[in-house]
N, C-alpha and C. Protein backbone atom coordinates (compact mmCIF):
# COMPACT_ATOMS: atom_id res chain seq x y z
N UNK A 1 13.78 -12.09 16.31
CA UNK A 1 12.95 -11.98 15.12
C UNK A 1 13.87 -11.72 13.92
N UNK A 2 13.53 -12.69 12.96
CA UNK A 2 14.56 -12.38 11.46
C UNK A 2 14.32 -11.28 10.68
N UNK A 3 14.91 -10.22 10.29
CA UNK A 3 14.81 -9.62 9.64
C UNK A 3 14.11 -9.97 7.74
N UNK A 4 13.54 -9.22 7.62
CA UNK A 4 13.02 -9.54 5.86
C UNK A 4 13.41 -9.02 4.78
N UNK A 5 13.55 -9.43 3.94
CA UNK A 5 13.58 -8.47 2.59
C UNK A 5 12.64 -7.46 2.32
N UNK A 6 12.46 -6.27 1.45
CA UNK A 6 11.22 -6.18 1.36
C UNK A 6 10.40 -7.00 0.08
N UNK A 7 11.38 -7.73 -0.47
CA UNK A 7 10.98 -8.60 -1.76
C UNK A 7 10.03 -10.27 -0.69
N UNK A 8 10.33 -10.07 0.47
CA UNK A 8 9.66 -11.81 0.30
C UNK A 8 7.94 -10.79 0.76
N UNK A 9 7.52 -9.53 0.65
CA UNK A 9 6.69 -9.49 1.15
C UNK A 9 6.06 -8.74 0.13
N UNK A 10 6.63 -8.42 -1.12
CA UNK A 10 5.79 -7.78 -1.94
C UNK A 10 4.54 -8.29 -2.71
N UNK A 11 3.74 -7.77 -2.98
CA UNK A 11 2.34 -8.33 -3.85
C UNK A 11 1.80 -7.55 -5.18
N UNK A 12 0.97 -8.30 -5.98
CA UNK A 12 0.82 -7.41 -7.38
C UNK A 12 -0.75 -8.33 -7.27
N UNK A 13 -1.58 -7.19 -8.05
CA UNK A 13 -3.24 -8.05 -7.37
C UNK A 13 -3.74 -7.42 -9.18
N UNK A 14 -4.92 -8.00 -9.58
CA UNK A 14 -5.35 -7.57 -10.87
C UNK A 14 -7.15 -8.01 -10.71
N UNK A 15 -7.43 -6.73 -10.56
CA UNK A 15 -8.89 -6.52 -10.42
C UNK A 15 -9.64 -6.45 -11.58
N UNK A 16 -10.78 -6.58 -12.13
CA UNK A 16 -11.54 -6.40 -13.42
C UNK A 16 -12.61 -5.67 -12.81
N UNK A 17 -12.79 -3.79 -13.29
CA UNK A 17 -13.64 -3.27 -12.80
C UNK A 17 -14.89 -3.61 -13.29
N UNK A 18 -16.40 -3.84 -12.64
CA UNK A 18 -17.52 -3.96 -13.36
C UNK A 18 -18.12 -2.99 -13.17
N UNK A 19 -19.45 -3.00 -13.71
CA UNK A 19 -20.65 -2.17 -13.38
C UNK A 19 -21.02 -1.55 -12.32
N UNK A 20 -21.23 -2.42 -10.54
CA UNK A 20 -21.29 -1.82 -9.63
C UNK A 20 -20.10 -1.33 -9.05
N UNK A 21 -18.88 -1.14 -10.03
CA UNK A 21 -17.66 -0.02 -9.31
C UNK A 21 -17.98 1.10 -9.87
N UNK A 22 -18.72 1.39 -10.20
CA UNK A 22 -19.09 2.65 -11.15
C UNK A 22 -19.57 3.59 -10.99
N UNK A 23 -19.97 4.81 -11.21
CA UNK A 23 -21.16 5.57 -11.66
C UNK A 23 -22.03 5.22 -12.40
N UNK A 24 -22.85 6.08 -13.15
CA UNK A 24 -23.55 6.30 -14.43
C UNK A 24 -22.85 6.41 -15.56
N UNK A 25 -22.50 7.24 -15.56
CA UNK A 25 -20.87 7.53 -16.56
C UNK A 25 -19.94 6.14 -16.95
N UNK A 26 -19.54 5.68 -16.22
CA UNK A 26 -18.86 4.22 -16.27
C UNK A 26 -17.33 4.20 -15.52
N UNK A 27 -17.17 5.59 -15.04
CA UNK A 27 -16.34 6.08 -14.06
C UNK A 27 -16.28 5.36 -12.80
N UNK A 28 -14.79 4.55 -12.43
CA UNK A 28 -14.77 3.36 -11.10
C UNK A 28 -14.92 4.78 -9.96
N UNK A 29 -15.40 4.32 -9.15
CA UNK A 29 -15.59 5.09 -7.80
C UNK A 29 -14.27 4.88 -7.23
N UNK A 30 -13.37 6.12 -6.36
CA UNK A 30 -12.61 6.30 -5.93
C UNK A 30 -12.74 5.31 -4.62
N UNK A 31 -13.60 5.59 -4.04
CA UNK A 31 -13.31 4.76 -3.09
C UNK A 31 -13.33 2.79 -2.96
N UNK A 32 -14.09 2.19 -4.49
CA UNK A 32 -13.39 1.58 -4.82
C UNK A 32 -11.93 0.98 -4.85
N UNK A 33 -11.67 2.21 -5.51
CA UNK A 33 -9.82 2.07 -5.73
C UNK A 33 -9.24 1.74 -4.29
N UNK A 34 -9.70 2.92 -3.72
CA UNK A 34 -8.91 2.55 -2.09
C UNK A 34 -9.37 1.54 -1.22
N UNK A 35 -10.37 0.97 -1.64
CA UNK A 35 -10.51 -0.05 -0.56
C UNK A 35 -9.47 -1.17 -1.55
N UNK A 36 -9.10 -1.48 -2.89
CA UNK A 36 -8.20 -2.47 -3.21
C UNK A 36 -6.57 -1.90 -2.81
N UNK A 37 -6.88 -0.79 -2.33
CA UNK A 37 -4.93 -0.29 -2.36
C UNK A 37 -5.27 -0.47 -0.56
N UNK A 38 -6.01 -0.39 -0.01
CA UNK A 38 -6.31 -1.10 1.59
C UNK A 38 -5.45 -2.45 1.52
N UNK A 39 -6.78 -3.28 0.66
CA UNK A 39 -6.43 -4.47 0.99
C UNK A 39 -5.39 -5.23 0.52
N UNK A 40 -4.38 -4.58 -0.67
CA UNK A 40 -2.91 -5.24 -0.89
C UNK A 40 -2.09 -4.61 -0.08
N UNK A 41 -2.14 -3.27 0.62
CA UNK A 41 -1.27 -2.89 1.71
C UNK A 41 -0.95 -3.74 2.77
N UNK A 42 -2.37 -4.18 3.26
CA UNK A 42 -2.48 -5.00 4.28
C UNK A 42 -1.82 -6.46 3.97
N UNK A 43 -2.01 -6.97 3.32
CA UNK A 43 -1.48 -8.12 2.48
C UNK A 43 0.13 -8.30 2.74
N UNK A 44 0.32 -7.16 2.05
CA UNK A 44 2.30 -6.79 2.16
C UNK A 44 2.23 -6.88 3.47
N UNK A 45 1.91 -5.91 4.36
CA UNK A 45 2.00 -5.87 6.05
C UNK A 45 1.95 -7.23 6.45
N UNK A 46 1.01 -8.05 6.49
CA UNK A 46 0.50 -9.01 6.83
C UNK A 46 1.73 -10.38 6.81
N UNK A 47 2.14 -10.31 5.75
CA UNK A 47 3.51 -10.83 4.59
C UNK A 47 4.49 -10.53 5.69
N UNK A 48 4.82 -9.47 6.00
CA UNK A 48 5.86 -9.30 6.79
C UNK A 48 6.34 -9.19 7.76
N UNK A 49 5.11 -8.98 8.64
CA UNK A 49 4.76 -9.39 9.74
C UNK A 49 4.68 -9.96 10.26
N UNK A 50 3.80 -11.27 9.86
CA UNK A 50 3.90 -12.98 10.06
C UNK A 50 3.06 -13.25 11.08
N UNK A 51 2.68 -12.51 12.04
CA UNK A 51 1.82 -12.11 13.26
C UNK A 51 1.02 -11.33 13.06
N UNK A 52 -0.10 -11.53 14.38
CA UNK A 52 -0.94 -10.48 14.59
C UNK A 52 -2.01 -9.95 13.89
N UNK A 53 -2.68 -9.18 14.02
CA UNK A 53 -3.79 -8.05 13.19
C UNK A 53 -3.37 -6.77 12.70
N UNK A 54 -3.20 -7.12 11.91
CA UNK A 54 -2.77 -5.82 11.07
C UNK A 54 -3.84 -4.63 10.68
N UNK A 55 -3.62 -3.52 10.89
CA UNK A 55 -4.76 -2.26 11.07
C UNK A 55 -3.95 -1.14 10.21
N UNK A 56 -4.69 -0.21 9.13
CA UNK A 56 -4.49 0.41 8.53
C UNK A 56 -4.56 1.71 9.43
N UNK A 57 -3.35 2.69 9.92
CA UNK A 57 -3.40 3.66 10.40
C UNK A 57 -3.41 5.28 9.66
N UNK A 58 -2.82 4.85 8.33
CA UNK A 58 -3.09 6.44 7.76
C UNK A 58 -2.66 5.96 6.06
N UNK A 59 -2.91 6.88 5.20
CA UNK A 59 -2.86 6.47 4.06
C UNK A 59 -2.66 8.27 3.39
N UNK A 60 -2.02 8.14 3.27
CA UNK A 60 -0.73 9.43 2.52
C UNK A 60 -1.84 9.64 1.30
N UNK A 61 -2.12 11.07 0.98
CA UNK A 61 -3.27 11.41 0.47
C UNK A 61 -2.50 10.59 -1.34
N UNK A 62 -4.32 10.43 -2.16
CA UNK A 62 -4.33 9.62 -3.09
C UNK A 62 -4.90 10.47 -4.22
N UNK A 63 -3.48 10.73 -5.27
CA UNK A 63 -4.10 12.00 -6.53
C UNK A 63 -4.50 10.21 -7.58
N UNK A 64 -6.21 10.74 -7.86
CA UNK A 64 -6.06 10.08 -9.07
C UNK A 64 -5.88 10.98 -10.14
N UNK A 65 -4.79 10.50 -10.93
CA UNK A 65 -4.38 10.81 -12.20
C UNK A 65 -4.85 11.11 -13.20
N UNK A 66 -6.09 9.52 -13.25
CA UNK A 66 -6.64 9.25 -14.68
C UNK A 66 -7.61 8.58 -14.05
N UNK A 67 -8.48 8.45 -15.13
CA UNK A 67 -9.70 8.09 -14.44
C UNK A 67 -9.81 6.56 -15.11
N UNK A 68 -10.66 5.69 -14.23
CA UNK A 68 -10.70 4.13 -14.47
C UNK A 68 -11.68 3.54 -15.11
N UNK A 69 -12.27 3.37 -15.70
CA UNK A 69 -13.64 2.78 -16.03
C UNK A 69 -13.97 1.68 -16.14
N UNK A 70 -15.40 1.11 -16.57
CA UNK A 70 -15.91 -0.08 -16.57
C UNK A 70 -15.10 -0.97 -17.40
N UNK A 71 -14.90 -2.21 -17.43
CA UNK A 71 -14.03 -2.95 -18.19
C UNK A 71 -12.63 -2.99 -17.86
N UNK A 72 -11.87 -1.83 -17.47
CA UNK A 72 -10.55 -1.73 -17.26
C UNK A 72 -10.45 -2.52 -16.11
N UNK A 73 -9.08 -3.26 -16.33
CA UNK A 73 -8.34 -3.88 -15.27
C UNK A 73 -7.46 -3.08 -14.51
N UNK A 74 -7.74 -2.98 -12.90
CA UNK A 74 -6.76 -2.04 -11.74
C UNK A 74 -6.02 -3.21 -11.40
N UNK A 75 -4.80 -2.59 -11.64
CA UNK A 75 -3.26 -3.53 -11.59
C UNK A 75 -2.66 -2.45 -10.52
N UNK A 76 -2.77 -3.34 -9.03
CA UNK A 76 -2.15 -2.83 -8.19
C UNK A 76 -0.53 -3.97 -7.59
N UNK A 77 0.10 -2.94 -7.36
CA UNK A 77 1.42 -3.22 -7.06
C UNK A 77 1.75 -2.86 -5.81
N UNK A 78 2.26 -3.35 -4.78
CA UNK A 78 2.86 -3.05 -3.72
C UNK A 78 4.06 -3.55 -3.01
N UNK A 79 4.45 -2.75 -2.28
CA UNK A 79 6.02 -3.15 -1.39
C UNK A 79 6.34 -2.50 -0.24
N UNK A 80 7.32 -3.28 0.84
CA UNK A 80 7.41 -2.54 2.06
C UNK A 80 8.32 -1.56 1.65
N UNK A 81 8.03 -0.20 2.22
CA UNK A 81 9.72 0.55 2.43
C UNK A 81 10.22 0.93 3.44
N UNK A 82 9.32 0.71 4.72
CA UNK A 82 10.10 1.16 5.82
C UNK A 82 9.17 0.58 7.19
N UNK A 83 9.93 0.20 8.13
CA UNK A 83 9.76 -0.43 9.01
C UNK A 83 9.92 0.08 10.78
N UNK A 84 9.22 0.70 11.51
CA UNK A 84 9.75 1.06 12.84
C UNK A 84 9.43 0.01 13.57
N UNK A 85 8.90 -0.01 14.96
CA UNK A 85 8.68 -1.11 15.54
C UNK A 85 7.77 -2.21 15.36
N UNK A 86 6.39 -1.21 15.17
CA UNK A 86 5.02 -1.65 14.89
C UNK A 86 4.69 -1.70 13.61
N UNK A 87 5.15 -0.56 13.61
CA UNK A 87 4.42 0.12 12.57
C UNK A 87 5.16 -0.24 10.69
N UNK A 88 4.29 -0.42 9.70
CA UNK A 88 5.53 -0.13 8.69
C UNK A 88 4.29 0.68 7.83
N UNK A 89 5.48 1.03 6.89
CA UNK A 89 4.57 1.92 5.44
C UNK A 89 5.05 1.18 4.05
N UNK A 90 3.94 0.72 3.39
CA UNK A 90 3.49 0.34 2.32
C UNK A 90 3.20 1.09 1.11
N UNK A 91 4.23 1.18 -0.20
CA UNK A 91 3.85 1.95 -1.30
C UNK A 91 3.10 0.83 -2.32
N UNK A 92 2.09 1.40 -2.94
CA UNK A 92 1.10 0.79 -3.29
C UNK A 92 1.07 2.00 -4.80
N UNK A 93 1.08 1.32 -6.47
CA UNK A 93 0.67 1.84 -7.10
C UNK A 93 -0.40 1.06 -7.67
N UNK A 94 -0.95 2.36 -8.59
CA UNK A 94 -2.35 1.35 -9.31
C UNK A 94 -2.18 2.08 -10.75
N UNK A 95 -2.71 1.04 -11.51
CA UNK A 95 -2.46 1.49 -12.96
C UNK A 95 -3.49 0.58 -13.63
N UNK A 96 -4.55 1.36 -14.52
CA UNK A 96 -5.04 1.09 -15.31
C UNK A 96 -5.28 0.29 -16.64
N UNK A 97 -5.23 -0.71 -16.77
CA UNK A 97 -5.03 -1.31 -17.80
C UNK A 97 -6.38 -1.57 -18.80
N UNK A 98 -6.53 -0.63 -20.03
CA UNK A 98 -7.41 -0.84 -21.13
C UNK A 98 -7.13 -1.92 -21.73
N UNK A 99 -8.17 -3.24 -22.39
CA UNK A 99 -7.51 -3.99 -23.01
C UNK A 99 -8.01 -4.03 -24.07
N UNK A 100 -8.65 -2.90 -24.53
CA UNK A 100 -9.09 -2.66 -26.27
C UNK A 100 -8.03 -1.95 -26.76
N UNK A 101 -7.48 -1.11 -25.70
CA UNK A 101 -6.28 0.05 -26.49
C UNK A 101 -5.16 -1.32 -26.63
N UNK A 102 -4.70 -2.16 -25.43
CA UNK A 102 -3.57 -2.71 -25.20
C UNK A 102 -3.11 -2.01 -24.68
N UNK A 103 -3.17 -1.05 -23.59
CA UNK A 103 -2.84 -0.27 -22.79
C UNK A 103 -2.60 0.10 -21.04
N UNK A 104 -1.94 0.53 -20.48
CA UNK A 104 -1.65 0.36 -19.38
C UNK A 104 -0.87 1.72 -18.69
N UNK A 105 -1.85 2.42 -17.88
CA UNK A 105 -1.50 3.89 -17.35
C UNK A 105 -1.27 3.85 -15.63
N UNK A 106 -0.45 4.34 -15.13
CA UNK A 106 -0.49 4.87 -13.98
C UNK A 106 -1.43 5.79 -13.62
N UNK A 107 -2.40 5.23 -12.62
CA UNK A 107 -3.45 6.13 -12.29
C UNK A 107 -3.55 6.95 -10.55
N UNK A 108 -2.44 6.30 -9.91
CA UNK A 108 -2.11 6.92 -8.51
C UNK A 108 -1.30 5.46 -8.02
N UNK A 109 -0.71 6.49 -6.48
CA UNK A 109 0.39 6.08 -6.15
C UNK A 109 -0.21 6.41 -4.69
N UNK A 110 -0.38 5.18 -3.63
CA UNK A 110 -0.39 6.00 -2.45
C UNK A 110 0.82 5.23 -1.08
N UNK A 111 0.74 5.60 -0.08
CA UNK A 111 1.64 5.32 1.08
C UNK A 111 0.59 5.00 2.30
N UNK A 112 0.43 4.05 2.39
CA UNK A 112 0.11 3.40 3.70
C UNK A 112 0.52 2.92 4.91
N UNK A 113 0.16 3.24 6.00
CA UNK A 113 0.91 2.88 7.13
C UNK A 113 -0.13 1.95 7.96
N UNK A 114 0.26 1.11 8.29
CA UNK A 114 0.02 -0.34 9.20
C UNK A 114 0.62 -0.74 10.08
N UNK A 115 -0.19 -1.29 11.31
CA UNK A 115 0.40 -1.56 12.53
C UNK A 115 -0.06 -2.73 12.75
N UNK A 116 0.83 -3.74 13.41
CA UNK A 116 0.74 -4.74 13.86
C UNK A 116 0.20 -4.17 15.16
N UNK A 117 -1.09 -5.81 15.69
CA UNK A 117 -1.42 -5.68 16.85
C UNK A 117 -1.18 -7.29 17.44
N UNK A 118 -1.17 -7.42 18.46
CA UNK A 118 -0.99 -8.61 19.40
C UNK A 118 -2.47 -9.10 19.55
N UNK A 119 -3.09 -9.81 20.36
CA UNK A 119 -4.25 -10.41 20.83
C UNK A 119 -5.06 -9.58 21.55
N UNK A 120 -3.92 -9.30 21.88
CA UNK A 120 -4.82 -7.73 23.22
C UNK A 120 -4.78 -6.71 22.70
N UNK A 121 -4.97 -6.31 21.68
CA UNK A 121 -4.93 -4.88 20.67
C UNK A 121 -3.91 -3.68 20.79
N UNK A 122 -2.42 -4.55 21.09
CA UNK A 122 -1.68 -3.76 21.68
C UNK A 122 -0.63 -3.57 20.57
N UNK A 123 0.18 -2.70 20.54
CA UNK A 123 1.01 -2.56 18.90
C UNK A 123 2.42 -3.67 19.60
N UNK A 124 3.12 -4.37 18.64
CA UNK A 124 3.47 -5.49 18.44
C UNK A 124 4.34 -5.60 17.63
N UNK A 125 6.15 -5.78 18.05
CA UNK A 125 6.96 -5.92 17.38
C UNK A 125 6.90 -6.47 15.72
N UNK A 126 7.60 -6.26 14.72
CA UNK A 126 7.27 -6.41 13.32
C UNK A 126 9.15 -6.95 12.50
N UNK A 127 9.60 -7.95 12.23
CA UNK A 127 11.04 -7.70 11.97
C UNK A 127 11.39 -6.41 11.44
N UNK A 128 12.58 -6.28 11.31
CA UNK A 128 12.94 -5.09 10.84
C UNK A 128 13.58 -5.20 8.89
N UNK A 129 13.74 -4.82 8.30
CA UNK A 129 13.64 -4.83 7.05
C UNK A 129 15.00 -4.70 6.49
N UNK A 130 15.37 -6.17 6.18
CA UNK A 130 16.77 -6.48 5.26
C UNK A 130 17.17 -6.02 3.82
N UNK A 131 17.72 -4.64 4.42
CA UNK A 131 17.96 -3.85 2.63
C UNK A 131 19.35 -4.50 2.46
N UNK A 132 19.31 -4.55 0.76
CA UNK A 132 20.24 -5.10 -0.01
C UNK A 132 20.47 -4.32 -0.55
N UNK A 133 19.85 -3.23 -1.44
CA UNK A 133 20.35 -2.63 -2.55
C UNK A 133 20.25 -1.08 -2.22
N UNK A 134 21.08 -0.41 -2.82
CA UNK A 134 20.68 1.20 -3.40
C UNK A 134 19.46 2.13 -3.00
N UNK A 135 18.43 0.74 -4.07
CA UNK A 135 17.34 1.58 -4.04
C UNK A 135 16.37 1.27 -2.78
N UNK A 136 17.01 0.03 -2.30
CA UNK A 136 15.87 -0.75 -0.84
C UNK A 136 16.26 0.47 -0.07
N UNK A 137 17.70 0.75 0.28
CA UNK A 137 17.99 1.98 1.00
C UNK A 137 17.55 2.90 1.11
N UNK A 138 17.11 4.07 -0.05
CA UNK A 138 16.54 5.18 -0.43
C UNK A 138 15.15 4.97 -0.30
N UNK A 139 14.99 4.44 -0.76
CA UNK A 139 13.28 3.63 0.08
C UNK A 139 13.21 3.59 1.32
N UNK A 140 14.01 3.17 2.43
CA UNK A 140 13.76 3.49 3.65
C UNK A 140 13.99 4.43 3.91
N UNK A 141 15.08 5.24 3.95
CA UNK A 141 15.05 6.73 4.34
C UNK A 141 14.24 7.94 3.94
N UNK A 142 13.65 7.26 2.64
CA UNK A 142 12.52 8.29 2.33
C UNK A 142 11.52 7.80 3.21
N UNK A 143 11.22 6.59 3.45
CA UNK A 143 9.99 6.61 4.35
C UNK A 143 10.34 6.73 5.67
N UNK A 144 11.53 6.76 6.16
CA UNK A 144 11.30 7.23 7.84
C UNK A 144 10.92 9.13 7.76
N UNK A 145 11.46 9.41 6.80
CA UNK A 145 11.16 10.88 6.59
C UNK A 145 9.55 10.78 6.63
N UNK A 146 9.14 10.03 5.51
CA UNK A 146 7.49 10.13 5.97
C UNK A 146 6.70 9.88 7.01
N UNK A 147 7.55 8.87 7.22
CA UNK A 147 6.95 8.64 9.00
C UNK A 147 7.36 9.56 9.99
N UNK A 148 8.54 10.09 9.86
CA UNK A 148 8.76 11.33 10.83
C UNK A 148 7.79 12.49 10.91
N UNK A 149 7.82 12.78 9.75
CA UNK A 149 6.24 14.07 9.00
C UNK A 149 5.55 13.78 9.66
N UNK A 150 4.68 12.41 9.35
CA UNK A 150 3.21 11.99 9.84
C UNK A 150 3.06 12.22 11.72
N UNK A 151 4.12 11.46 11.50
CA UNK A 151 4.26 11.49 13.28
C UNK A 151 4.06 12.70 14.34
N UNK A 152 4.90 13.40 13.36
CA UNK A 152 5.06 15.25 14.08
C UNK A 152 3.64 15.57 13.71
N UNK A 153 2.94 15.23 12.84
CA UNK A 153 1.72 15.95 12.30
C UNK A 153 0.86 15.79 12.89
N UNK A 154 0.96 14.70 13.69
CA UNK A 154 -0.10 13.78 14.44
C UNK A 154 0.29 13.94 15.75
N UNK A 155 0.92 15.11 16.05
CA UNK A 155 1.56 15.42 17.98
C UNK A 155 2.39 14.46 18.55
N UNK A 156 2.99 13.53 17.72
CA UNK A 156 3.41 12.15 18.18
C UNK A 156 4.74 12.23 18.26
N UNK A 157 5.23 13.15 18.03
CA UNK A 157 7.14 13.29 17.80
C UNK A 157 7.19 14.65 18.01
């Protein structure tokens, strides 16, 4: 299996919140947000993977910042940073974009983890992740640290 960049698997998605993302208020519903930082996680995974069913296993808690409203565009960004067998973790930001101000805020940042599955719902080799630079580096070692955390947290290590 060839190893990847994490650049051939990154994604950037641009949502236009309406009315039924909302409240009363005009406030996007949180869980909104996370079902679009779901589905570009998966996307990246999916990207890099090249195989299989990809399944969202945990998602590194999500501070919103700022709040989103009706009209604003959610400009989500994502990329791999770290890769074990099955499994990888996906950083995913989202940022707000007003387009009466001309404006554009960071509104949260979360970490997703995804597992490849096989046919038989079994977890399923994934290449391993071709760092080039500095920062691809520090990106993985921060996320095996997170995956180490999660892991221990979860009785698993």
């Amino acid at each position: 299996m060839k190893a990847k960049s994490p650049d051939e698997s990154r994604a950037e998605t641009t949502v236009l919140m309406m009315p039924p993302d909302a409240n009363p208020m005009g406030n996007v519903f949180g869980g909104v947000i996370l079902k679009h930082v779901d589905l570009i996680a998966g996307i990246v995974a999916k990207r890099h993977a090249g195989h299989g069913n990809i399944v969202t296993a945990t998602m590194d808690r999500m501070t919103f910042m700022r709040p989103v409203f009706i009209g604003n565009a959610l400009v989500l960004s994502a990329r791999i940073n770290y890769v074990r067998r099955s499994s990888m973790e996906v950083e995913v930001t989202v940022d707000s974009e007003n387009f009466d101000e001309g404006a554009r805020v960071r509104t949260g940042t979360a970490f997703v983890t995804l597992v490849a599955l096989d046919k038989r719902g079994k977890a399923t080799e994934v290449p391993q992740l071709l760092l080039k630079t500095k920062e691809e580096n520090k990106r993985f070692e921060d996320g095996k640290k997170r995956m180490e955390r999660r892991l221990h947290e979860a009785g698993k290590l």
